[in-house]
C-alpha atoms as a PDB file:
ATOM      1  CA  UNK A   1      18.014  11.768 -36.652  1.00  0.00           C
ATOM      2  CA  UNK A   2      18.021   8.693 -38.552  1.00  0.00           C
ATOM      3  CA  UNK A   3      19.265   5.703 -37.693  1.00  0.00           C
ATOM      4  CA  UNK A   4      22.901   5.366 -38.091  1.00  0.00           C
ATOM      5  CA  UNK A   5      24.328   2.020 -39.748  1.00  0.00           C
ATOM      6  CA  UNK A   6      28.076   1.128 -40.574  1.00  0.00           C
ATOM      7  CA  UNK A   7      29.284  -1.021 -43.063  1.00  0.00           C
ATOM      8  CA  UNK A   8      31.072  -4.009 -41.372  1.00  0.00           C
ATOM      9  CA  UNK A   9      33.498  -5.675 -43.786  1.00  0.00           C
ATOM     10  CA  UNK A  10      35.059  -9.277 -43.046  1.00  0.00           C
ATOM     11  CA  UNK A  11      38.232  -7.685 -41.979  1.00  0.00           C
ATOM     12  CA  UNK A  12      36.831  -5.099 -39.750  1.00  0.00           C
ATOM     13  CA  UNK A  13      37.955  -5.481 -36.154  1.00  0.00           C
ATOM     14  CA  UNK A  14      36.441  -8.899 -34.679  1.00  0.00           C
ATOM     15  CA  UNK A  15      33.012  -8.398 -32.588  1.00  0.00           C
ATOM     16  CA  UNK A  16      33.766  -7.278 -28.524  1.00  0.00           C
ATOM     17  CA  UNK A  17      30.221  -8.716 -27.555  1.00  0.00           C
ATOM     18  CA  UNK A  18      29.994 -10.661 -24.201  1.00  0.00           C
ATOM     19  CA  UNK A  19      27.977 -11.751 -21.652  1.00  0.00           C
ATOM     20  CA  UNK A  20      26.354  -8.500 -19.546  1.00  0.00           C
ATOM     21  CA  UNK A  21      23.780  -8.109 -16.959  1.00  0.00           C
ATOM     22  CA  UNK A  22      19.785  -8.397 -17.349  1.00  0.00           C
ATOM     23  CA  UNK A  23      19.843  -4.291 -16.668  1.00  0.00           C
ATOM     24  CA  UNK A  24      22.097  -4.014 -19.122  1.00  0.00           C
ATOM     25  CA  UNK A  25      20.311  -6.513 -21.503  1.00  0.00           C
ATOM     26  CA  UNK A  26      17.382  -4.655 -21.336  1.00  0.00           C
ATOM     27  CA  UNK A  27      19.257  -0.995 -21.977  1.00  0.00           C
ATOM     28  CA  UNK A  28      21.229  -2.150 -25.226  1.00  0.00           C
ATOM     29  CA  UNK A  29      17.363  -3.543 -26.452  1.00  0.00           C
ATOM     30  CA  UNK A  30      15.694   0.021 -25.458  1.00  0.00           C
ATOM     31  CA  UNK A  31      18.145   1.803 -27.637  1.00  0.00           C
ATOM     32  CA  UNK A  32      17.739  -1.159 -30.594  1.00  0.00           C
ATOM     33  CA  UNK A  33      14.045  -0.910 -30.579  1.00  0.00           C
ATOM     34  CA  UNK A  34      13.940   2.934 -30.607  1.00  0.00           C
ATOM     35  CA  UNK A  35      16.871   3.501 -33.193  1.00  0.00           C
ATOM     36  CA  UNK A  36      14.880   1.534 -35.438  1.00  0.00           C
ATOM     37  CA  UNK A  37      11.020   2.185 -34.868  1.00  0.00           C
ATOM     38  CA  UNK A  38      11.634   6.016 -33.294  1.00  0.00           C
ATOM     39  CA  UNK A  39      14.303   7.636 -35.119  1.00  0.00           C
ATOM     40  CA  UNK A  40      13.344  10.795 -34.503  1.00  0.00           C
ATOM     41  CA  UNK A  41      13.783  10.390 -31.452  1.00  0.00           C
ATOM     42  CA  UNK A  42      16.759   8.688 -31.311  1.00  0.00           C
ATOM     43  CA  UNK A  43      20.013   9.290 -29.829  1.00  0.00           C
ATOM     44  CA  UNK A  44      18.125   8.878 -26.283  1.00  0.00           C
ATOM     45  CA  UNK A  45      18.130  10.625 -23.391  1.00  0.00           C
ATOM     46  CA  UNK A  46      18.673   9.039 -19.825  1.00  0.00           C
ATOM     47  CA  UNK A  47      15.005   9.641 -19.057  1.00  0.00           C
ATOM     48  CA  UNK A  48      13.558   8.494 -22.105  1.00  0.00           C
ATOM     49  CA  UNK A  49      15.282   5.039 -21.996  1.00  0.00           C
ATOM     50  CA  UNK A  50      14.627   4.855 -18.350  1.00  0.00           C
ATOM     51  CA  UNK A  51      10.934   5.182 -19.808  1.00  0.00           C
ATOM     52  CA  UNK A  52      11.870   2.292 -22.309  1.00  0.00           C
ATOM     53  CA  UNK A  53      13.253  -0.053 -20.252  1.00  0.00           C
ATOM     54  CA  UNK A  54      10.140   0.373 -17.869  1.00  0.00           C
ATOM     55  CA  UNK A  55       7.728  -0.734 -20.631  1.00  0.00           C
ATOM     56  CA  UNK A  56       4.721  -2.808 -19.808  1.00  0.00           C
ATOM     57  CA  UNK A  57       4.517  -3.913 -23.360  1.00  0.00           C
ATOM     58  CA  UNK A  58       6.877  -6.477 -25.640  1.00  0.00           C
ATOM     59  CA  UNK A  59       9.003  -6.635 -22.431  1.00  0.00           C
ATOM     60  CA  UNK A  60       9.626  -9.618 -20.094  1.00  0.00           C
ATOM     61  CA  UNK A  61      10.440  -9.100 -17.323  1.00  0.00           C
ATOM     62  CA  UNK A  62       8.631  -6.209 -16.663  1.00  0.00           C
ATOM     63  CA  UNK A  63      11.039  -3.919 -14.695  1.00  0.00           C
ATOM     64  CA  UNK A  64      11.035  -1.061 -12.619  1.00  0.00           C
ATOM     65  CA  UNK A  65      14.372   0.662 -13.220  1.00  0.00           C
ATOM     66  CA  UNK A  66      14.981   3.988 -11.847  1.00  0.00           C
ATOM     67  CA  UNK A  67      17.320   6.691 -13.393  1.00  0.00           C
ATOM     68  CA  UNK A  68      20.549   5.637 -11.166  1.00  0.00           C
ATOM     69  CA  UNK A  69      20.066   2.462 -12.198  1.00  0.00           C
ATOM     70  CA  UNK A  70      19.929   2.822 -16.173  1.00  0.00           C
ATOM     71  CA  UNK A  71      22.806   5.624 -15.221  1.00  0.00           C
ATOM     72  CA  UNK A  72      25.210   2.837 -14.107  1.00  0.00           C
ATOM     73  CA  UNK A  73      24.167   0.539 -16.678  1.00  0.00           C
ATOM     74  CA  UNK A  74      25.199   3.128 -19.282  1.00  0.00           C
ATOM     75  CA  UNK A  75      28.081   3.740 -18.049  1.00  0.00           C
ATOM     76  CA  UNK A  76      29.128   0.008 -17.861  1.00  0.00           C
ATOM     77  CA  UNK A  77      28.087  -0.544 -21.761  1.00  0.00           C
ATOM     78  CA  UNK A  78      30.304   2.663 -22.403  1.00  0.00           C
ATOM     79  CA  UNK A  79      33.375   0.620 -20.596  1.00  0.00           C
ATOM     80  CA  UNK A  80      32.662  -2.082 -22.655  1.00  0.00           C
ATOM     81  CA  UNK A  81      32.392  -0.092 -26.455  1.00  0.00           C
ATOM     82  CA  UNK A  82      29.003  -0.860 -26.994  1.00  0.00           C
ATOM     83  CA  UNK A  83      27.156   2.591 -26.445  1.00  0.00           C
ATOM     84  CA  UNK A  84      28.387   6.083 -26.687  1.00  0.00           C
ATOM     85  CA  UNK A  85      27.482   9.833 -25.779  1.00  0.00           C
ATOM     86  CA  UNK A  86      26.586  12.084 -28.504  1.00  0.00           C
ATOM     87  CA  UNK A  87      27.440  15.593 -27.640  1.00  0.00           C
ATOM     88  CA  UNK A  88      25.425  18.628 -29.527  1.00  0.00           C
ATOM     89  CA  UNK A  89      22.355  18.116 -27.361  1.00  0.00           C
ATOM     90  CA  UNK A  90      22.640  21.306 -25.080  1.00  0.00           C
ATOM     91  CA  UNK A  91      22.813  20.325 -21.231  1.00  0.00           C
ATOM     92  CA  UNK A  92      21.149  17.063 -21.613  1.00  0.00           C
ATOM     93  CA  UNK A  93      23.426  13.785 -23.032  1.00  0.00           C
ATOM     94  CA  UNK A  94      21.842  11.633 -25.587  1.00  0.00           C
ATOM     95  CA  UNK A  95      23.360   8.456 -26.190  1.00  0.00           C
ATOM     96  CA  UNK A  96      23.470   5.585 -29.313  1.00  0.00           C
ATOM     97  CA  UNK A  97      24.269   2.266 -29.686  1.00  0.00           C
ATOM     98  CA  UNK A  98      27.543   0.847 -30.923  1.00  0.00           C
ATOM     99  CA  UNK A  99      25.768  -2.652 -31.349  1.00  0.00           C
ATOM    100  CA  UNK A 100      26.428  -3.392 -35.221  1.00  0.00           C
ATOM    101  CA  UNK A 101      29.900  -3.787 -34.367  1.00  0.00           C
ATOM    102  CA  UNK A 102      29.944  -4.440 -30.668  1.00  0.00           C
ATOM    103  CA  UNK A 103      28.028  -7.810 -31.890  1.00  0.00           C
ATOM    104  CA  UNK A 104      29.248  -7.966 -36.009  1.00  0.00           C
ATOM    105  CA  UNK A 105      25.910  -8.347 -37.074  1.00  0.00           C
ATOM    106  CA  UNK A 106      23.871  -6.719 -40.110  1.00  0.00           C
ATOM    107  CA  UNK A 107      20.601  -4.894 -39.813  1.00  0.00           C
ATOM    108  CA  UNK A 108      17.786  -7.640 -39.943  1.00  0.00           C
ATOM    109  CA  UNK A 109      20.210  -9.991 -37.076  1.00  0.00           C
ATOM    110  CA  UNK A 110      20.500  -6.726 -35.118  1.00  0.00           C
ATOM    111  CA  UNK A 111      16.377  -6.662 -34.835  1.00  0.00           C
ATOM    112  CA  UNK A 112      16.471 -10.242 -34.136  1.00  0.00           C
ATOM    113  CA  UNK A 113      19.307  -9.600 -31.430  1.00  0.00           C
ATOM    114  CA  UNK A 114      17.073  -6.846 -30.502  1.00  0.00           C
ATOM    115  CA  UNK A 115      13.986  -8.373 -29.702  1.00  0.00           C
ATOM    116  CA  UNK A 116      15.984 -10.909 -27.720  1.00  0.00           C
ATOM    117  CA  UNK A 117      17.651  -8.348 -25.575  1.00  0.00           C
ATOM    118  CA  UNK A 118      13.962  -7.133 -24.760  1.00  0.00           C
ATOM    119  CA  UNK A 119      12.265 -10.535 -24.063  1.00  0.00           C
ATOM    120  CA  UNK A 120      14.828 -12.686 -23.808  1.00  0.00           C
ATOM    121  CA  UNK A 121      13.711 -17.084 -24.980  1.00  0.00           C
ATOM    122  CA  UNK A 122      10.652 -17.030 -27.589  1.00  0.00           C
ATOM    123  CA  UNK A 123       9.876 -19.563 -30.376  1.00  0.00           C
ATOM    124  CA  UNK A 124      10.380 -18.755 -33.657  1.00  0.00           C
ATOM    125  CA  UNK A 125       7.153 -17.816 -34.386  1.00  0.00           C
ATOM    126  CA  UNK A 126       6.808 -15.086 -31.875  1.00  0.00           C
ATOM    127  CA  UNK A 127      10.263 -13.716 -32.976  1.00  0.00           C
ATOM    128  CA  UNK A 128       9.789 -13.262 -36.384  1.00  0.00           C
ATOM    129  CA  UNK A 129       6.136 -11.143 -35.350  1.00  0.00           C
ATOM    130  CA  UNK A 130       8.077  -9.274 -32.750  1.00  0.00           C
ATOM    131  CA  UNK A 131      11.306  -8.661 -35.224  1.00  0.00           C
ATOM    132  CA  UNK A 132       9.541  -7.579 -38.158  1.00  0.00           C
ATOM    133  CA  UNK A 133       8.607  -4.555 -36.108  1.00  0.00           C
ATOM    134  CA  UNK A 134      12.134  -3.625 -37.158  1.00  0.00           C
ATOM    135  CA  UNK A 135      12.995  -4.821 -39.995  1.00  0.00           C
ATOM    136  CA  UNK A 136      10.781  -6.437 -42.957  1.00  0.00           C
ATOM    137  CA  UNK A 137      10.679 -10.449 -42.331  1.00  0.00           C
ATOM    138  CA  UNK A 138       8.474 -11.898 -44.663  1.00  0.00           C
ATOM    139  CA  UNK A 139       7.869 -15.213 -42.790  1.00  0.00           C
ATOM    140  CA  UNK A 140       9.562 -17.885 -40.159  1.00  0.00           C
ATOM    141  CA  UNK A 141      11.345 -19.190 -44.094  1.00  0.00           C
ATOM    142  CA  UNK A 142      12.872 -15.556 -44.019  1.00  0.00           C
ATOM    143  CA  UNK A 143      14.059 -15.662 -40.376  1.00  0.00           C
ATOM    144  CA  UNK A 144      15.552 -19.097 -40.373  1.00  0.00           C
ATOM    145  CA  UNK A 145      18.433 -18.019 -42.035  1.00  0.00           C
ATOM    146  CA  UNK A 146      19.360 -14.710 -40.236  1.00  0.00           C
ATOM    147  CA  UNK A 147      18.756 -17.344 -37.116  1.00  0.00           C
ATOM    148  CA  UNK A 148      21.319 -19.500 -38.430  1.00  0.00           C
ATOM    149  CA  UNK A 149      23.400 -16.942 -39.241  1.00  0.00           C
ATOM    150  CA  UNK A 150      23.585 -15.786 -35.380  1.00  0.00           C
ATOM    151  CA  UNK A 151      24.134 -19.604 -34.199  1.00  0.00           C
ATOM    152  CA  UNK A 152      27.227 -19.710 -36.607  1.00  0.00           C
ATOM    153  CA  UNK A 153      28.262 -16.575 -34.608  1.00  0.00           C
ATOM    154  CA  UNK A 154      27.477 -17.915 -31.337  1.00  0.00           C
ATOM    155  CA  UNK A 155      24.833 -14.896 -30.342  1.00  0.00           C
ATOM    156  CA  UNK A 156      22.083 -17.596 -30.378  1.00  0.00           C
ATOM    157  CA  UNK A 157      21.149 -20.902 -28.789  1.00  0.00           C
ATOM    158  CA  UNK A 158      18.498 -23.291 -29.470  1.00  0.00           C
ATOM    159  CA  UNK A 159      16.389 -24.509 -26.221  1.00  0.00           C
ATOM    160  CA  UNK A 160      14.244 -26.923 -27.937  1.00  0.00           C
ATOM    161  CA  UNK A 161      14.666 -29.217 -30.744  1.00  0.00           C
ATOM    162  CA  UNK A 162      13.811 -27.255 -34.008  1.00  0.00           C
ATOM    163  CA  UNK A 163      10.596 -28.078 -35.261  1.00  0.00           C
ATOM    164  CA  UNK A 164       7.291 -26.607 -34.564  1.00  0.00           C
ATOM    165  CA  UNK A 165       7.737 -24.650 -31.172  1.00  0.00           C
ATOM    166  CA  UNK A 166      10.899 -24.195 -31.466  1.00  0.00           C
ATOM    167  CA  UNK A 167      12.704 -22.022 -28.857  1.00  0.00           C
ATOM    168  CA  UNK A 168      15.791 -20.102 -28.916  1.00  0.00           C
ATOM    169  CA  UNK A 169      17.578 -17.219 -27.112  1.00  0.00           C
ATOM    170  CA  UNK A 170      20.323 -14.482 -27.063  1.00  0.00           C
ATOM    171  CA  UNK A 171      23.617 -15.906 -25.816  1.00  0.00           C
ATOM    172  CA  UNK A 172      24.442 -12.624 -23.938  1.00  0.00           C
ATOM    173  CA  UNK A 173      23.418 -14.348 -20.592  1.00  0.00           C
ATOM    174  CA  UNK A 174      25.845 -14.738 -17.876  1.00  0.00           C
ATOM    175  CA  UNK A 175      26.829 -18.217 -17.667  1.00  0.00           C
ATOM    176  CA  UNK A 176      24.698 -19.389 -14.634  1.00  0.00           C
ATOM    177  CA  UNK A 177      21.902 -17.552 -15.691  1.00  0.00           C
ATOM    178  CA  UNK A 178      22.016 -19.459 -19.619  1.00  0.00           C
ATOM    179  CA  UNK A 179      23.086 -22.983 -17.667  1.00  0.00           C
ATOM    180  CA  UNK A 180      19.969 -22.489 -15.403  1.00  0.00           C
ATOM    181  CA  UNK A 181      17.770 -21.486 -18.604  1.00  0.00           C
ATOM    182  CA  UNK A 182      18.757 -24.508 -20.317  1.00  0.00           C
ATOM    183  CA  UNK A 183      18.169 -26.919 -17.574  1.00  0.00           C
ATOM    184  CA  UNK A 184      14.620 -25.256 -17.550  1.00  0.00           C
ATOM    185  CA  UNK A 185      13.672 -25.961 -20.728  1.00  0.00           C
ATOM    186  CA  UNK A 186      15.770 -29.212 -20.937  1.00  0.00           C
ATOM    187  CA  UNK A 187      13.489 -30.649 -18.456  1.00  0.00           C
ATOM    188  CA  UNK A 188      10.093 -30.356 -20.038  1.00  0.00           C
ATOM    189  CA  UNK A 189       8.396 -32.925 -20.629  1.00  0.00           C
ATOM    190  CA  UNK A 190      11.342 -35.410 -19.689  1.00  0.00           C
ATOM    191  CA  UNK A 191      10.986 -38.982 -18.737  1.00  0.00           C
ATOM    192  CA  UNK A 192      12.210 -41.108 -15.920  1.00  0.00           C
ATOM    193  CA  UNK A 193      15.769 -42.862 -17.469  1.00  0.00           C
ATOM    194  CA  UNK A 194      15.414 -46.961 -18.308  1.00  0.00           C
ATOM    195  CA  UNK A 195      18.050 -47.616 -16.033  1.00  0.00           C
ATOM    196  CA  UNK A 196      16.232 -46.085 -13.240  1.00  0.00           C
ATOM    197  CA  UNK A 197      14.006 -49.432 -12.858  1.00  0.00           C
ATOM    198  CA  UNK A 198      14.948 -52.166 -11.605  1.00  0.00           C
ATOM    199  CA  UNK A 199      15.586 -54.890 -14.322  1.00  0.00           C
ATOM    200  CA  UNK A 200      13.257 -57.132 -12.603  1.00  0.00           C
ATOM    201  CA  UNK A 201      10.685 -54.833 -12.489  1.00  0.00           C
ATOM    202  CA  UNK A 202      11.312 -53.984 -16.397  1.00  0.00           C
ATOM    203  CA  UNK A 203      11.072 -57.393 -17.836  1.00  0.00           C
ATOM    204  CA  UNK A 204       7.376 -57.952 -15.781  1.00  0.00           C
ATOM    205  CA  UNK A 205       6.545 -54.879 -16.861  1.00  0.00           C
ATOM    206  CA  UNK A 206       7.355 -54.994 -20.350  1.00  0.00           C
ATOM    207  CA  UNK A 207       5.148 -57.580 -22.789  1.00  0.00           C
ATOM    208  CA  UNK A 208       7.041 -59.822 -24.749  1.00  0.00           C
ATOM    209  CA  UNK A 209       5.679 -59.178 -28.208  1.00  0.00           C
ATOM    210  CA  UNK A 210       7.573 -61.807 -29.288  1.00  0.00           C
ATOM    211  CA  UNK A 211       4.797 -64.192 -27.707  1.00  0.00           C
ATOM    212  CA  UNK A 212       1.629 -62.550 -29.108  1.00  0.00           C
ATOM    213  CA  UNK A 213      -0.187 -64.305 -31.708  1.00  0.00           C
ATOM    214  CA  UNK A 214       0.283 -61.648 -34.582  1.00  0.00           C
ATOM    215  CA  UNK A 215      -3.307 -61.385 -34.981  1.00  0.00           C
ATOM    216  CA  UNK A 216      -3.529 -59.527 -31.471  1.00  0.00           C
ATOM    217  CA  UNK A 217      -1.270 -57.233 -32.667  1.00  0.00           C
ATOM    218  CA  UNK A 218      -3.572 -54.544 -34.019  1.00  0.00           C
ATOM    219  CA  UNK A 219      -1.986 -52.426 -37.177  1.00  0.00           C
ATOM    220  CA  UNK A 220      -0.964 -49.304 -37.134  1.00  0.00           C
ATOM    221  CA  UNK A 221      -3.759 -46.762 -38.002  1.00  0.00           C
ATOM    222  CA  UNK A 222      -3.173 -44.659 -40.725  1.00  0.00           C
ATOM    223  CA  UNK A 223      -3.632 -41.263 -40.138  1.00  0.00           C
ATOM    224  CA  UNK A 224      -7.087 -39.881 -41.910  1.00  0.00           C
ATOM    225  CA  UNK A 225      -7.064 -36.976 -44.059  1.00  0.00           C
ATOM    226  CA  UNK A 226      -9.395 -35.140 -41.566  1.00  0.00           C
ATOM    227  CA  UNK A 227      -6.876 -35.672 -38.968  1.00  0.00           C
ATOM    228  CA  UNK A 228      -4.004 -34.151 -41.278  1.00  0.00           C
ATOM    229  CA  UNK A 229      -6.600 -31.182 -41.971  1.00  0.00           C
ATOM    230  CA  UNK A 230      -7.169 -30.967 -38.402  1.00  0.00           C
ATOM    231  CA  UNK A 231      -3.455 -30.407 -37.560  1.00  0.00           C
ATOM    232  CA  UNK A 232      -2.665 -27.797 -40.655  1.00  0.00           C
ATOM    233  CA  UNK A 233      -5.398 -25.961 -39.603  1.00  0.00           C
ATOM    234  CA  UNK A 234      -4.674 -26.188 -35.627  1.00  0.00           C
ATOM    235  CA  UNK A 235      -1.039 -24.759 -37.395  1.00  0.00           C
ATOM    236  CA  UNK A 236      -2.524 -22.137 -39.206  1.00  0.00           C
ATOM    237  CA  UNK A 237      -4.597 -20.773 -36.116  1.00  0.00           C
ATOM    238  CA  UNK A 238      -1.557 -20.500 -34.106  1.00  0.00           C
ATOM    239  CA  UNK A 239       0.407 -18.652 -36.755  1.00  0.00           C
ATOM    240  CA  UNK A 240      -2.395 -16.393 -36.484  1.00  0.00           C
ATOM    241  CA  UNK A 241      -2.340 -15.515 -32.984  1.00  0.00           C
ATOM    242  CA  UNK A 242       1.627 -15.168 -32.935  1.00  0.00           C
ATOM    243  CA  UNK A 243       1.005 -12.319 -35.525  1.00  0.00           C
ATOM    244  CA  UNK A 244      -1.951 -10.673 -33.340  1.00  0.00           C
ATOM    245  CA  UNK A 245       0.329 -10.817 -30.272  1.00  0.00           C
ATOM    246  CA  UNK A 246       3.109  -9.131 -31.917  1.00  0.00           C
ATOM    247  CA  UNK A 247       1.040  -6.603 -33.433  1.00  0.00           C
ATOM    248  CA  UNK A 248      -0.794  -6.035 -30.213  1.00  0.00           C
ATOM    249  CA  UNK A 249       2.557  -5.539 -28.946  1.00  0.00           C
ATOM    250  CA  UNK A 250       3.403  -3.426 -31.579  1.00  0.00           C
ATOM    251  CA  UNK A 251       0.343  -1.049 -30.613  1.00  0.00           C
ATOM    252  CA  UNK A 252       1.470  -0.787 -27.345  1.00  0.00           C
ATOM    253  CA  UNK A 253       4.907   0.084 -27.723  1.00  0.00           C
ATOM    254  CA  UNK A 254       3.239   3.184 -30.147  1.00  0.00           C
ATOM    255  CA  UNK A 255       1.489   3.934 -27.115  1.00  0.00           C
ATOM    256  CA  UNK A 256       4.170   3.801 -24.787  1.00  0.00           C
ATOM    257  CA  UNK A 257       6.314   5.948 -26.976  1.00  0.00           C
ATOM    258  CA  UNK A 258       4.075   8.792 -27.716  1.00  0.00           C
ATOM    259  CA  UNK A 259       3.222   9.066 -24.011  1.00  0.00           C
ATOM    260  CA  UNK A 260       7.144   9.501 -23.701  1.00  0.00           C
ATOM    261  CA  UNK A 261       7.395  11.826 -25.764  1.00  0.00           C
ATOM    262  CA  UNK A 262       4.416  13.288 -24.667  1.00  0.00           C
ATOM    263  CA  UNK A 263       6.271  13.652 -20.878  1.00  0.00           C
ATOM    264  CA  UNK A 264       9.663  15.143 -22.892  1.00  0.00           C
ATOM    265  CA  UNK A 265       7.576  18.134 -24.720  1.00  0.00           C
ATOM    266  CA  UNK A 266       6.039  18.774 -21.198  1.00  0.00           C
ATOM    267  CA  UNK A 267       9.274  18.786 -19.485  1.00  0.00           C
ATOM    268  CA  UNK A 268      11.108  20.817 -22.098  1.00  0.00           C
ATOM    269  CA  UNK A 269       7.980  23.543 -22.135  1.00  0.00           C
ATOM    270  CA  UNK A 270       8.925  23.646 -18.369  1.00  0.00           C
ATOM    271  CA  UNK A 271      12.637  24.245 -18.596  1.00  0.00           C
ATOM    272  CA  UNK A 272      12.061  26.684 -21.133  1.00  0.00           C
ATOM    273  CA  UNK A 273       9.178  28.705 -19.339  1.00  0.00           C
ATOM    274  CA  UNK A 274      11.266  28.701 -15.822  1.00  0.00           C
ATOM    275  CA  UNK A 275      14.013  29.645 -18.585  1.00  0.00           C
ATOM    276  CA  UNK A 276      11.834  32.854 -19.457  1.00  0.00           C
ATOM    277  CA  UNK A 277      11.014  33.428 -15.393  1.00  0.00           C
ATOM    278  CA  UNK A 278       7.471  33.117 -16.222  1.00  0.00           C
END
């Protein structure tokens, strides 16, 4: 069964998206990921996306849910209209996602929203790698938009200052847990405030360039053109390994999903042989 996708129109009925726990964070991503790289496979049983959410691979935290646990976690995301049972399955219930509307987002922001539900703050970089397992996203020029589009919404928050490293994250944290993430990465690399020294101390401490003869004031060095080659190609390397991680990823979460299914077959050739009473 393919994936299923609706067409949300402007006056459709407004998103019903808010904050939910990391269990059920990481449930709503299993059922992204596998609608859209797995459809065959997809609705999901209980089992399966007990296997999902248990993933060594493109997940962080790693977790160690058992079946009771994803159990109440589906039935919470059911209270709150953004999964649903699909009946038609015999004795065993498969359920979908209700995301594209729960959230009001299209199919690329839904990968994006995705990935985030699975791993949670990322830069850019490793986003788009991880995303375009998804969806096609050419580069970080094709992501920037569909990441603008989810700020606009308020599904996404920026933890750095954009540029090169930038990091953002899902907005689907509980509030303590987002206020705590953003005092994390708020305090890297900080500096003790001015007004934290003593003004005495500051004015001994600081040189009055006013004083210096201007020749011992060296210029400011240029920077070379090896330097600048240097840095593009410092740039370039890292773009690199962002893609090999995600496609390492990638080959791990093929892995991971044929040994599911691999444990499914095996368990429905045992229902059906103690079926037969052989």
């Amino acid at each position: 069964m393919s994936e299923v996708i609706p067409h949300i129109r402007p006056s459709d009925t407004p998103p019903k998206w808010q904050p939910i726990s990391a269990i059920d964070r990481r449930v709503a991503g299993v059922l992204v990921e596998k609608a859209k790289t797995t459809p065959n496979a997809y609705p999901m049983s209980l089992n399966a996306i007990c296997t999902g959410a248990n993933q060594k691979s493109n997940r962080a935290p790693v977790m160690q849910l058992e079946p009771d646990d994803v159990e109440e976690s589906l039935d919470r995301l059911r209270q709150l209209g953004a999964i649903g049972v699909i009946e038609g399955y015999g004795r065993v219930s498969k359920y979908r996602h209700y995301l594209y509307e729960w959230l009001g987002v299209d199919k690329v922001e839904l990968a994006v929203m995705g990935e985030f539900l699975l791993r949670g703050a990322q830069t850019e970089g490793e986003l788009r790698g991880r995303a375009a397992r998804m969806e096609p996203i050419a580069d970080l020029s094709a992501l920037r938009p569909v990441v603008t589009s989810l700020k606009d919404k308020g599904l996404v928050v920026s933890l750095t200052p954009e540029g090169r490293g930038h990091v953002v994250t899902h907005a689907l944290y509980q509030p303590r847990e987002l206020e705590k993430l953003k005092a994390q990465y708020g305090s890297t690399g900080a500096t003790a405030p001015q007004q934290d020294i003593p003004v005495a101390e500051r004015a001994s401490a600081t040189p009055d360039l006013a004083a210096v003869p201007p020749a011992a004031v060296p210029p400011a060095a240029a920077p070379s053109p090896t330097a600048n080659v240097e840095a593009s190609l410092v740039a370039a390397i890292r773009r690199d390994l962002d893609e090999l991680r995600a496609q390492l990823g990638q080959l791990r979460s093929d892995v991971d999903d044929l040994s599911a299914g691999h444990d499914r077959t095996d368990d429905e050739l045992r229902r059906l042989r103690d079926s037969l009473g052989s």
